[in-house]
Protein backbone atom coordinates (compact mmCIF):
# COMPACT_ATOMS: atom_id res chain seq x y z
CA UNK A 1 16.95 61.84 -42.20
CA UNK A 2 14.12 60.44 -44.55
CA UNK A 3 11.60 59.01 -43.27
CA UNK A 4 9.16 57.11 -45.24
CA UNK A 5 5.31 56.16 -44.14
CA UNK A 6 4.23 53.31 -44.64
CA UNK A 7 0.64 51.70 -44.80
CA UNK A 8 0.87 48.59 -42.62
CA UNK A 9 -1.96 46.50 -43.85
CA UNK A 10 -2.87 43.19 -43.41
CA UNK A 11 -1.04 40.81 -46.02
CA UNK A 12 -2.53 38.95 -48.69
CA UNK A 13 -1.48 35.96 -50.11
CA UNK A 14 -0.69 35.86 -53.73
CA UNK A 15 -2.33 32.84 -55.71
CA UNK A 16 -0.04 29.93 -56.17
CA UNK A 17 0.37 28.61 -59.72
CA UNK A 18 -2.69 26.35 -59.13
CA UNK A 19 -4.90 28.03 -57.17
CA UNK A 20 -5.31 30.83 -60.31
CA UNK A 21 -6.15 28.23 -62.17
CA UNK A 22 -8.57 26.80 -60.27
CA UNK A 23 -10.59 29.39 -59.26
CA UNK A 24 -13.89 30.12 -61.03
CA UNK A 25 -13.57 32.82 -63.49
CA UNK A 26 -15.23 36.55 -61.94
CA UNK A 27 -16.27 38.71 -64.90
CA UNK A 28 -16.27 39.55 -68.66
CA UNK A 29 -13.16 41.75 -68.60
CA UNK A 30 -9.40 41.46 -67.96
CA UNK A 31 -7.29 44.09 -67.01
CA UNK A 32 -4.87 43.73 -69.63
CA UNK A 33 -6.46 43.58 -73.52
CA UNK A 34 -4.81 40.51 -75.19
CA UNK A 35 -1.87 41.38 -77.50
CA UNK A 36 -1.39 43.99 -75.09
CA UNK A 37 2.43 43.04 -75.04
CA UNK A 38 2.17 44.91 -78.98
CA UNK A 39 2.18 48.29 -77.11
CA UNK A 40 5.33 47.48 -75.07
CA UNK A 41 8.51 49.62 -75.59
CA UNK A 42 11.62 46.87 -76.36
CA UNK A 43 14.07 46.76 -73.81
CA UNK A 44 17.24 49.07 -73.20
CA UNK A 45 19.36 50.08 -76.09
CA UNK A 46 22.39 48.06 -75.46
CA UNK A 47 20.51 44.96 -75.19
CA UNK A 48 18.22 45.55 -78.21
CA UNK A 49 15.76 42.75 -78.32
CA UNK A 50 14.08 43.59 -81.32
CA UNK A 51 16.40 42.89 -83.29
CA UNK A 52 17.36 39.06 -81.67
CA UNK A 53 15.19 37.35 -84.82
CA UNK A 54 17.42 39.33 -87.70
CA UNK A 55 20.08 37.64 -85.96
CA UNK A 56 19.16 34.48 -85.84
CA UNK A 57 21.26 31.50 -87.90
CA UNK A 58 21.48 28.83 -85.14
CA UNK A 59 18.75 28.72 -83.58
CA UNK A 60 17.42 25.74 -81.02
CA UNK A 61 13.87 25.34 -79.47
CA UNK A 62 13.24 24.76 -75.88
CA UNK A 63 9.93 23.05 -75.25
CA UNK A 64 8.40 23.36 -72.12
CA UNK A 65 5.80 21.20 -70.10
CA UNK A 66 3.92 20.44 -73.41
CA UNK A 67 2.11 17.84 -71.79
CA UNK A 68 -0.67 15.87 -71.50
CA UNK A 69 -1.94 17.42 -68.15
CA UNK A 70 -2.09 20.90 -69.26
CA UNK A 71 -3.99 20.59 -72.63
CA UNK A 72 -7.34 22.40 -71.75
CA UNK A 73 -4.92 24.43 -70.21
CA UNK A 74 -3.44 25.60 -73.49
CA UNK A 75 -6.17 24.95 -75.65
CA UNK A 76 -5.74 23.10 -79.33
CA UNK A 77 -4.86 26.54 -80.85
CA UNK A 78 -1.43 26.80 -78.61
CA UNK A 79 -0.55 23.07 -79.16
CA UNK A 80 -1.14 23.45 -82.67
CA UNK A 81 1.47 26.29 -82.65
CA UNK A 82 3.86 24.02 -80.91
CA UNK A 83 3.19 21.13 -83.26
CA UNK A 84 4.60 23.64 -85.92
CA UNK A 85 7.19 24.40 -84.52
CA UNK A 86 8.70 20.82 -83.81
CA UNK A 87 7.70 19.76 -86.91
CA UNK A 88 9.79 22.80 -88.83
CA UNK A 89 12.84 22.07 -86.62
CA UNK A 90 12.94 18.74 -86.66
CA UNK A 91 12.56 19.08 -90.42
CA UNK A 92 15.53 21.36 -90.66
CA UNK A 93 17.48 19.01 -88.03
CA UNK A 94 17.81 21.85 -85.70
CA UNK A 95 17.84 20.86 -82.03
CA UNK A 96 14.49 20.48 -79.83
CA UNK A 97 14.82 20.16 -75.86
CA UNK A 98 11.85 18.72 -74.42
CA UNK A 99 10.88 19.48 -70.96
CA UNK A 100 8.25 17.65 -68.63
CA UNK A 101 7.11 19.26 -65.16
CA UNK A 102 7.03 16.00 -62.48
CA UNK A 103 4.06 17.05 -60.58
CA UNK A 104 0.77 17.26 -61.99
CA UNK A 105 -1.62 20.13 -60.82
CA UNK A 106 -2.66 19.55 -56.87
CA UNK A 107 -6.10 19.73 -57.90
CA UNK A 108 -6.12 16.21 -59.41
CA UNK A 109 -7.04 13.44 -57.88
CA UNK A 110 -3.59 11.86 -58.12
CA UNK A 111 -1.56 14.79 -57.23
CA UNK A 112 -3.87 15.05 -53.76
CA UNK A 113 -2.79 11.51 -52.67
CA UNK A 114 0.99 12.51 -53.10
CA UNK A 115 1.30 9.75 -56.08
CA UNK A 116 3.87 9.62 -58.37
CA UNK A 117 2.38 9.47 -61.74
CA UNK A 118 3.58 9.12 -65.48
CA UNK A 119 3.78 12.93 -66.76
CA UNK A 120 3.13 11.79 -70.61
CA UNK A 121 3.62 14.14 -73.45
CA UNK A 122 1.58 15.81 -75.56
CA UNK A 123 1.42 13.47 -78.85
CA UNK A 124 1.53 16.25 -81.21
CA UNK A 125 4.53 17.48 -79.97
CA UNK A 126 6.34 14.77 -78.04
CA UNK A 127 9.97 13.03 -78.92
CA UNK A 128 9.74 10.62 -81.84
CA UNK A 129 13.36 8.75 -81.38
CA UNK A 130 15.56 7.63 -78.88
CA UNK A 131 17.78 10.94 -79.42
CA UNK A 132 15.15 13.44 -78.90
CA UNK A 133 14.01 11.24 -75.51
CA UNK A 134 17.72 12.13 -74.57
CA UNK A 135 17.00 15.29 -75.03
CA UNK A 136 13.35 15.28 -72.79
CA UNK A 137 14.25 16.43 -68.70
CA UNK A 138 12.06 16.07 -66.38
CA UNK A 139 12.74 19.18 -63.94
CA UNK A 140 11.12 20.73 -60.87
CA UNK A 141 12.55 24.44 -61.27
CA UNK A 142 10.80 27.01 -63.25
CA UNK A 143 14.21 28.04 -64.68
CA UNK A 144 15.30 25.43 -66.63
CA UNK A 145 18.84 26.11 -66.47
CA UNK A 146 19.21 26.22 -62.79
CA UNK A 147 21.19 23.15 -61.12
CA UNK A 148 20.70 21.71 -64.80
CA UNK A 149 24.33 22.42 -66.39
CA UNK A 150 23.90 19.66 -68.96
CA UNK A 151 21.35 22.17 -70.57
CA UNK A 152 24.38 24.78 -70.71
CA UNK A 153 26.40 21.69 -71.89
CA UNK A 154 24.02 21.14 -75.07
CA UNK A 155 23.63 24.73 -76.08
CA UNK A 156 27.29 25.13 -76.01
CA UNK A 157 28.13 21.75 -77.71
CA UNK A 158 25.37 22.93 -80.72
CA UNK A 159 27.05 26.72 -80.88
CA UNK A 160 23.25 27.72 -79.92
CA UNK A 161 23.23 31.55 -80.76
CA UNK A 162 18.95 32.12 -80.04
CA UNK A 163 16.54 29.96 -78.21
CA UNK A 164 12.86 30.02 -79.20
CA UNK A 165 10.53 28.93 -76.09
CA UNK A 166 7.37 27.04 -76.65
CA UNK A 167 5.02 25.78 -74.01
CA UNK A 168 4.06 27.37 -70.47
CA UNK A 169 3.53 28.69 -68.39
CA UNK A 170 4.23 32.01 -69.52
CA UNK A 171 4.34 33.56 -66.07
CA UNK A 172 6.28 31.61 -64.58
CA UNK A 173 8.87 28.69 -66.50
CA UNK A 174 8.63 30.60 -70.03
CA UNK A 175 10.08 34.05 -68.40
CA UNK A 176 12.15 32.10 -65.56
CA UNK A 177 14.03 30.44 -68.49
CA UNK A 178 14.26 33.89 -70.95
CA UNK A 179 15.72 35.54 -68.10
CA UNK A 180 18.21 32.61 -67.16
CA UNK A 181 19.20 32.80 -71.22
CA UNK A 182 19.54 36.86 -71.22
CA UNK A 183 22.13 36.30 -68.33
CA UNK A 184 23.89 34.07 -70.52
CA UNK A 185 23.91 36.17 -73.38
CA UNK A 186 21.80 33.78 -75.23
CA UNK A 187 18.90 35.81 -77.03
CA UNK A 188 15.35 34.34 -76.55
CA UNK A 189 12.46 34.85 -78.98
CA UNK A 190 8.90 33.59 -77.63
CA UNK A 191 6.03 33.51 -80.32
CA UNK A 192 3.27 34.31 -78.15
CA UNK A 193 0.85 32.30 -79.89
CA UNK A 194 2.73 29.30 -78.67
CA UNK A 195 2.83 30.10 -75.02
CA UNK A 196 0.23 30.09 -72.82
CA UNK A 197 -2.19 29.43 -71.24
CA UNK A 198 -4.07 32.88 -73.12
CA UNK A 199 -7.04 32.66 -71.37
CA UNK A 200 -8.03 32.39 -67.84
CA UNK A 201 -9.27 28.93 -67.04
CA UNK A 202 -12.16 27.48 -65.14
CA UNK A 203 -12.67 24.94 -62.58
CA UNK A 204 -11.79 20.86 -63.28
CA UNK A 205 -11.66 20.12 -65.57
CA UNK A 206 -9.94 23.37 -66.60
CA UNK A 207 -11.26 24.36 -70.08
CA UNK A 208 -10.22 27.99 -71.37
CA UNK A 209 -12.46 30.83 -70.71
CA UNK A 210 -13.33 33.90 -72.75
CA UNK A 211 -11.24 36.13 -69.99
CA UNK A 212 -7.93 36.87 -71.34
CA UNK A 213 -5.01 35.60 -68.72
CA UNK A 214 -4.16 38.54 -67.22
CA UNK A 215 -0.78 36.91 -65.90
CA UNK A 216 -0.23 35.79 -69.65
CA UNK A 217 -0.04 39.21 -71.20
CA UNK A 218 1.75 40.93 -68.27
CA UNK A 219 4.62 38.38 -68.62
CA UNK A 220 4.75 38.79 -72.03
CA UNK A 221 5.30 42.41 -71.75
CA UNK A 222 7.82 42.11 -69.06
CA UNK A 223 9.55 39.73 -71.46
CA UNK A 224 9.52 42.22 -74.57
CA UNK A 225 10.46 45.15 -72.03
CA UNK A 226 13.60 43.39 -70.87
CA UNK A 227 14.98 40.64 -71.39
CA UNK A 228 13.27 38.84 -75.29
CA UNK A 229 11.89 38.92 -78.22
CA UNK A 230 8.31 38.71 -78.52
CA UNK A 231 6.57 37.42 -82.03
CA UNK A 232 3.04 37.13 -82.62
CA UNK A 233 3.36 33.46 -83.79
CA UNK A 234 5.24 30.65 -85.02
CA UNK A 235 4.58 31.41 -88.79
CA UNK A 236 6.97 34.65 -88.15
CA UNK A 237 9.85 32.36 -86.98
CA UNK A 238 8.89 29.89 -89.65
CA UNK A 239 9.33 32.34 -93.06
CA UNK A 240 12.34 33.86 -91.20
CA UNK A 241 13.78 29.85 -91.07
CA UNK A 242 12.97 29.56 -94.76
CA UNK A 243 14.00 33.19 -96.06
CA UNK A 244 17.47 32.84 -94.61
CA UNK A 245 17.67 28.72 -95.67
CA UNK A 246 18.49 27.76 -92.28
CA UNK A 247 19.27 24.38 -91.42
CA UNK A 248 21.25 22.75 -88.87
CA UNK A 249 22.78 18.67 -88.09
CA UNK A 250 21.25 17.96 -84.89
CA UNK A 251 18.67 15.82 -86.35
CA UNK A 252 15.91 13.83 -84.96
CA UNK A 253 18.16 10.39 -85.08
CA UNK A 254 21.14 11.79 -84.34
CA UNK A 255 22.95 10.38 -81.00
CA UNK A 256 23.02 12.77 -78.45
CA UNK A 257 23.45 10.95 -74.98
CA UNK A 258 22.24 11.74 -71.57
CA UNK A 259 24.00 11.97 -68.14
CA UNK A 260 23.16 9.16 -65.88
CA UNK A 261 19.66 9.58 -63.37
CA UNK A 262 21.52 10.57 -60.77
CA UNK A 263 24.13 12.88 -62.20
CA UNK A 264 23.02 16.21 -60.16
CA UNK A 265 21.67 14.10 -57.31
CA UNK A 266 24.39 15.82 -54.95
CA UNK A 267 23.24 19.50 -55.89
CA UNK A 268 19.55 18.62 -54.70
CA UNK A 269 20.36 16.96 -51.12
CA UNK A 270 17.00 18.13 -50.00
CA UNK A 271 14.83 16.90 -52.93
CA UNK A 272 16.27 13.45 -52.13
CA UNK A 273 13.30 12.87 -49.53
CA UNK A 274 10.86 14.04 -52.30
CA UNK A 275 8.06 12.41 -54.45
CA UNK A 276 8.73 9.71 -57.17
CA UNK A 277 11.54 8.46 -54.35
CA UNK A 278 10.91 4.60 -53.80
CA UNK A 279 13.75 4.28 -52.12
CA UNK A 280 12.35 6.18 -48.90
CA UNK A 281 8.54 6.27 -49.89
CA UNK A 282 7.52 2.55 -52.00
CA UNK A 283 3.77 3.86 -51.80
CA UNK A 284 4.14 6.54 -54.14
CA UNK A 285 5.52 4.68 -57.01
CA UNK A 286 3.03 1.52 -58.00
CA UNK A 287 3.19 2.96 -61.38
CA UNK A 288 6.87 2.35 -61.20
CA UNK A 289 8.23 5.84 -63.06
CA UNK A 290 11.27 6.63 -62.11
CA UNK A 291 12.19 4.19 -59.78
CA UNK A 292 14.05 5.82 -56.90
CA UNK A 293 14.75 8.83 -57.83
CA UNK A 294 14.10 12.59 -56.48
CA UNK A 295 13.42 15.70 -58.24
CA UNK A 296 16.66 16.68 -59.67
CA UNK A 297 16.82 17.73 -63.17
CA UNK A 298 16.37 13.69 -64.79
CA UNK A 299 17.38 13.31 -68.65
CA UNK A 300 15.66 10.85 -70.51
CA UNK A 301 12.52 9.84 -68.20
CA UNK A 302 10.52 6.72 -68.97
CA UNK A 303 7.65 9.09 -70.72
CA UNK A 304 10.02 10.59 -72.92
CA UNK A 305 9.64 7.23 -75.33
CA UNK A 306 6.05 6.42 -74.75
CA UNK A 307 5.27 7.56 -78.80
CA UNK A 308 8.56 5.70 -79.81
CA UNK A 309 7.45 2.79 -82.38
């Protein structure tokens, strides 16, 4: 028999995605220096992650929760690393999917009355035609492929063969979604200049700090232990795009469709009774987005064509 001792202390709650974010800043130093995710070893031999961006010919990019309510959250260095990246994809008409988070951080005024509010995108890297607001979701889940199979649908339909990831949060939707594409067999490369947030942020109205996000950098090198490529930033993906003449037909007017509002209503019986449902709760909605609806995975949401002309 083995018996094991074991310290029975008191437990201690782990910060929610918020609260980390909202608490003031203690100290000069983080425990992790930033590009610590250089040092980390790639992952096991027969999944070889260092090796996803030789690789690459049809590639797609998966932008995530670039929006308006966490931009002193990223900071204008991050967004301008996304803006690249659309731009140099759309360019080369290979597919962008946009996705928006529905609930804004609880520390806002809005978000502590339980109102449904417009979750707008950021300008600078937000759909510009009716096709790519086909391609926006608005999704609760930090993995973006769970209970979301029209995702799958897309990659499949575009013979995807890599996925770059741009947007946050690094700890938790950025690696939720690389690890939901690793069990697919889809490779993921994340330029870490394009994730975020880097730093630790402050108080409301949450402006970056000096401290290094500890969370950040240990995600990153989970990521480049396991399960994706890391790259230090967009420029790498960029010259590999233009070195290897890549170019694809999923361009920013061409029709891609989206499955009605309520097409994975029955997998989310419990969200039903959730915000942004006027239906059950008309109090929530006086802005009148999405009119009825829960928090299942929702193609094409009203702020996906605010920046339309």
């Amino acid at each position: 028999m083995l018996l094991l001792a074991v310290s029975l202390q008191p437990a201690t709650a782990l910060p929610s995605r918020w609260s980390r974010m909202t608490q003031p800043v203690q100290g000069n130093e983080s425990m992790l220096p930033p590009d610590a995710w250089k040092t980390a070893p790639s992952a096991s031999s027969w999944d070889v992650p260092a090796e996803y961006l030789q690789t690459l010919k049809r590639p797609a990019l998966l932008l995530i929760d670039a929006q308006e309510d966490f931009r002193n959250y990223y900071g204008s260095a991050s967004i301008a690393e996304m803006e690249r990246l659309v731009a140099a994809f759309r360019g080369r008409c290979l597919p962008i999917v946009f996705k928006l988070w529905p609930v804004p951080p609880e520390t806002e005024e809005l978000r502590t009355k339980d109102t449904c509010v417009p979750i707008l995108p950021l300008p600078e890297a937000a759909p510009s035609t009716e096709s790519e607001a086909n391609r926006t979701v608005k999704y609760v889940e930090y993995d973006h492929l769970w209970k979301n199979p029209h995702l799958d649908d897309l990659l499949t339909e575009w013979n995807v063969d890599h996925v770059i990831i741009a947007g946050g949060f690094t700890e938790h939707c950025v690696i939720a979604t690389a690890n939901a594409l690793w069990s697919r067999r889809i490779p993921a490369i994340i330029p870490a200049s394009a994730v975020g947030p880097h730093n630790a942020t402050g108080p409301y109205p949450h402006h970056p700090t000096q401290t290094p996000s500890v969370q950040h950098e240990a995600a990153l090198i989970a990521m480049q232990s396991s399960v994706a490529q890391v790259v230090s930033n967009s420029s790498v993906i960029l010259d590999h795009l233009a070195a290897q003449g890549i170019a694809g037909s999923i361009c920013a007017n061409t029709t891609v469709s989206k499955p009605a509002a309520t097409y994975m209503k029955h997998a989310f019986p419990k969200e039903q009774d959730e915000w942004c449902n006027t239906t059950l709760h008309p109090m929530v909605n006086d802005s009148g987005i999405d009119p009825g609806l829960g928090a299942w995975p929702l193609w094409g949401p009203i702020e996906a064509y605010h920046y339309i002309a």
